[in-house]
C-alpha atoms as a PDB file:
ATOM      1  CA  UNK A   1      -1.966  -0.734  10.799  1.00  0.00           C
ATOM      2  CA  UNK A   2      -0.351   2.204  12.706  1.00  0.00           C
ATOM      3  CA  UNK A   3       2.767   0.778  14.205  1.00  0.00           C
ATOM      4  CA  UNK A   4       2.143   2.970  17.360  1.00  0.00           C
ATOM      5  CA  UNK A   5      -0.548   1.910  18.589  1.00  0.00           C
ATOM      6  CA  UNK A   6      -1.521  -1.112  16.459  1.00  0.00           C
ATOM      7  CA  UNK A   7      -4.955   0.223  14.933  1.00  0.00           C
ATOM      8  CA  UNK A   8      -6.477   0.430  11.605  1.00  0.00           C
ATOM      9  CA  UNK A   9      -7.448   3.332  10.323  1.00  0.00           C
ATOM     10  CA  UNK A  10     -11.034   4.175   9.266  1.00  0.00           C
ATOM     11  CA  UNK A  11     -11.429   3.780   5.590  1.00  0.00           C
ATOM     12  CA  UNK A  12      -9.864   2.777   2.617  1.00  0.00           C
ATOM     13  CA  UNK A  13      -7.781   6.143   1.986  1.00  0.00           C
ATOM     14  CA  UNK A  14      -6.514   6.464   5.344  1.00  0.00           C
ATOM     15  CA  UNK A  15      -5.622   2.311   5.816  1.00  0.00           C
ATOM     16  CA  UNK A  16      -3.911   2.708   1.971  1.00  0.00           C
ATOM     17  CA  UNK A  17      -1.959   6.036   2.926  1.00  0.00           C
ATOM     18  CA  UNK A  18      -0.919   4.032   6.094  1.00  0.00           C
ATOM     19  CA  UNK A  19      -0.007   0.648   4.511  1.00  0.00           C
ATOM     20  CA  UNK A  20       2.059   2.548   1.915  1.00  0.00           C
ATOM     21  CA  UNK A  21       3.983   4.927   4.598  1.00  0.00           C
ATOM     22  CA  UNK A  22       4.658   1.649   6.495  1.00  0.00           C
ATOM     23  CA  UNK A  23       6.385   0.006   3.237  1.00  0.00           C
ATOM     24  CA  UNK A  24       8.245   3.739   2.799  1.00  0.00           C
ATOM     25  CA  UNK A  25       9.329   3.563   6.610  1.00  0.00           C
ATOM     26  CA  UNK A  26      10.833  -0.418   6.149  1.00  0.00           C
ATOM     27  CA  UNK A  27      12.294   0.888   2.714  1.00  0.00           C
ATOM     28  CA  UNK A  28      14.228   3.890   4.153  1.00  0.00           C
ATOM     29  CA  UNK A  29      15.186   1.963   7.056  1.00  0.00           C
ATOM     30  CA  UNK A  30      17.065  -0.721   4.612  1.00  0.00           C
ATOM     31  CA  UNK A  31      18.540   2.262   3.004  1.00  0.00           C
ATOM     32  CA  UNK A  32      16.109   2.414   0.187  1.00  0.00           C
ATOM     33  CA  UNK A  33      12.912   4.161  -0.735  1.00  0.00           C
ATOM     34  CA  UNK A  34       9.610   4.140  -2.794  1.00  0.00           C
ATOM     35  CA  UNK A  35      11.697   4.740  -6.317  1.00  0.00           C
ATOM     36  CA  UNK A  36      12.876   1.316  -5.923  1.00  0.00           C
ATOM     37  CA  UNK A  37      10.061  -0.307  -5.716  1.00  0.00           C
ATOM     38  CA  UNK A  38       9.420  -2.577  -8.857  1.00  0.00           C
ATOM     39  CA  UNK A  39       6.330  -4.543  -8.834  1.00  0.00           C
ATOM     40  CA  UNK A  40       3.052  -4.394  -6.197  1.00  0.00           C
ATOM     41  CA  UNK A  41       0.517  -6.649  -5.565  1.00  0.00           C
ATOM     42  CA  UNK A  42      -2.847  -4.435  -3.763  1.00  0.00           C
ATOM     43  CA  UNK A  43      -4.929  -6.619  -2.074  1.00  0.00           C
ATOM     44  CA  UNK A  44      -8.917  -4.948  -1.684  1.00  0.00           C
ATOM     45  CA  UNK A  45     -11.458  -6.341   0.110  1.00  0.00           C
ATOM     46  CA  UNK A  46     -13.929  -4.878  -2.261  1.00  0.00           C
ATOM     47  CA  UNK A  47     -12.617  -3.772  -5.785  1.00  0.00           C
ATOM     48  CA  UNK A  48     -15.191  -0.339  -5.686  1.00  0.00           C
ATOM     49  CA  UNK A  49     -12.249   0.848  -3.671  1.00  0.00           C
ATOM     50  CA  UNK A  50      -9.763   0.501  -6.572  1.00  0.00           C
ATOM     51  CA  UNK A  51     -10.331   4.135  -7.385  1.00  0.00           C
ATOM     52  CA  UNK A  52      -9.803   5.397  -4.141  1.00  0.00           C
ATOM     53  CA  UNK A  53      -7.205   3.573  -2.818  1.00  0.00           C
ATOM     54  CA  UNK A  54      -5.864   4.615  -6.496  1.00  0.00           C
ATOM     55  CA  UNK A  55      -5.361   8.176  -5.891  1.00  0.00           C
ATOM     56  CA  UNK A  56      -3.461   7.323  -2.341  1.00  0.00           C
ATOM     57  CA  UNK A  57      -1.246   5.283  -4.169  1.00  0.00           C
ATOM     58  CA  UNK A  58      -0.302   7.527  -7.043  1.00  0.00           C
ATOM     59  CA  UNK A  59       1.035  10.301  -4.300  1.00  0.00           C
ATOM     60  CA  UNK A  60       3.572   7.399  -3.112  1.00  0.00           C
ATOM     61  CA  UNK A  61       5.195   7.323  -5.974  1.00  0.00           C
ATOM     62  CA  UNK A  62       6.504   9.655  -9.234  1.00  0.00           C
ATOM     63  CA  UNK A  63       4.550  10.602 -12.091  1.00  0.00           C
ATOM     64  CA  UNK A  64       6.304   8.419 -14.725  1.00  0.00           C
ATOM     65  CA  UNK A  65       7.945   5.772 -12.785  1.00  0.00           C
ATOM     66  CA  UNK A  66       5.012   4.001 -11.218  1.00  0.00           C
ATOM     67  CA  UNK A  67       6.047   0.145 -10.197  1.00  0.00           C
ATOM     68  CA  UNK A  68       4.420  -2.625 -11.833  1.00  0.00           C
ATOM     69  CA  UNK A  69       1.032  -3.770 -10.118  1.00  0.00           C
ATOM     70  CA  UNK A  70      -1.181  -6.309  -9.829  1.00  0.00           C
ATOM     71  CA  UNK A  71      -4.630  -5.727  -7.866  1.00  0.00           C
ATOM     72  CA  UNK A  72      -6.618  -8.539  -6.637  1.00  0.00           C
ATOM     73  CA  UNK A  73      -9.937  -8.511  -4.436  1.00  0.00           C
ATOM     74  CA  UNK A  74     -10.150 -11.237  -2.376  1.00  0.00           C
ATOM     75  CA  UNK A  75     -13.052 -12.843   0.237  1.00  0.00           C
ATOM     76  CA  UNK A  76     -10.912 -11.353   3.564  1.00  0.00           C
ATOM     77  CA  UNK A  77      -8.296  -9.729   4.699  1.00  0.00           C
ATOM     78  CA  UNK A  78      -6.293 -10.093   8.028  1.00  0.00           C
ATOM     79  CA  UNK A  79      -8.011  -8.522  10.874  1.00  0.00           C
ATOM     80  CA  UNK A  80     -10.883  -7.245   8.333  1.00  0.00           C
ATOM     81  CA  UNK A  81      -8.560  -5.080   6.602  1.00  0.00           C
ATOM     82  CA  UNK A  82      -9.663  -2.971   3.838  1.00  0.00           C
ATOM     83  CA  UNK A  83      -5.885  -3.044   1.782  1.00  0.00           C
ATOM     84  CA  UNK A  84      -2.956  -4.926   2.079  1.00  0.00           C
ATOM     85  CA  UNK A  85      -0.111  -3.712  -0.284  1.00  0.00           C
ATOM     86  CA  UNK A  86       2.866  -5.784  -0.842  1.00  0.00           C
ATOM     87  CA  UNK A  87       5.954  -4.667  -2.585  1.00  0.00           C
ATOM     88  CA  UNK A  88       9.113  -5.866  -3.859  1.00  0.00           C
ATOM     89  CA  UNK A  89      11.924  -3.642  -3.860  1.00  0.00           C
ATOM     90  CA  UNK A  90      15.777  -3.131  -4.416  1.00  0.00           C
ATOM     91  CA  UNK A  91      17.362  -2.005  -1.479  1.00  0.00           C
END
C-alpha cells in the first residue's frame, strides 16, 4: 500500500511496483538496498499475474544478480491484495 495515504493501487503492476519501492524505501533506510536482497517469497492472489507482476519485478533489481524466489498463489491476501512480496536482506 502507499504509505501516504494508505491505499492500494489499481492492478497488479502498479500494487507490485509499490510493494517493491516500499521494501527499497525500508532497505535504504537500514542502510542497505535492493542488491542485498537474497531470497523473495511473491505472494499472488491469482498466478495469471506471474507474468506481469514479473516484468515489475525484474526493473527492481540487476540483470544478473536477481535474488532467489519463491512464488506462491494463495486463497487471499490481506485487505484483498493482489501481491505481497517479502524479502530477506543483508543490511
Amino acid at each position: 500500500m502507499d504509505p501516504a495515504t494508505g491505499a492500494f493501487p489499481k492492478g497488479i503492476q502498479a500494487q507490485t511496483r509499490q510493494s517493491l519501492a516500499n521494501v527499497k524505501a525500508i532497505l535504504e533506510k537500514a542502510g542497505s538496498g535492493m542488491d542485498q536482497v537474497i531470497k523473495t517469497t511473491v505472494f499472488l492472489s491469482d498466478m495469471d499475474d506471474f507474468a506481469a507482476m514479473n516484468e515489475v519485478y525484474a526493473s527492481f533489481f540487476k540483470e544478473g544478480s536477481y535474488p532467489a524466489r519463491s512464488a506462491v498463489e494463495v486463497a487471499r491476501l490481506p485487505r484483498d491484495a493482489l501481491v505481497e512480496i517479502e524479502v530477506i536482506a543483508a543490511v
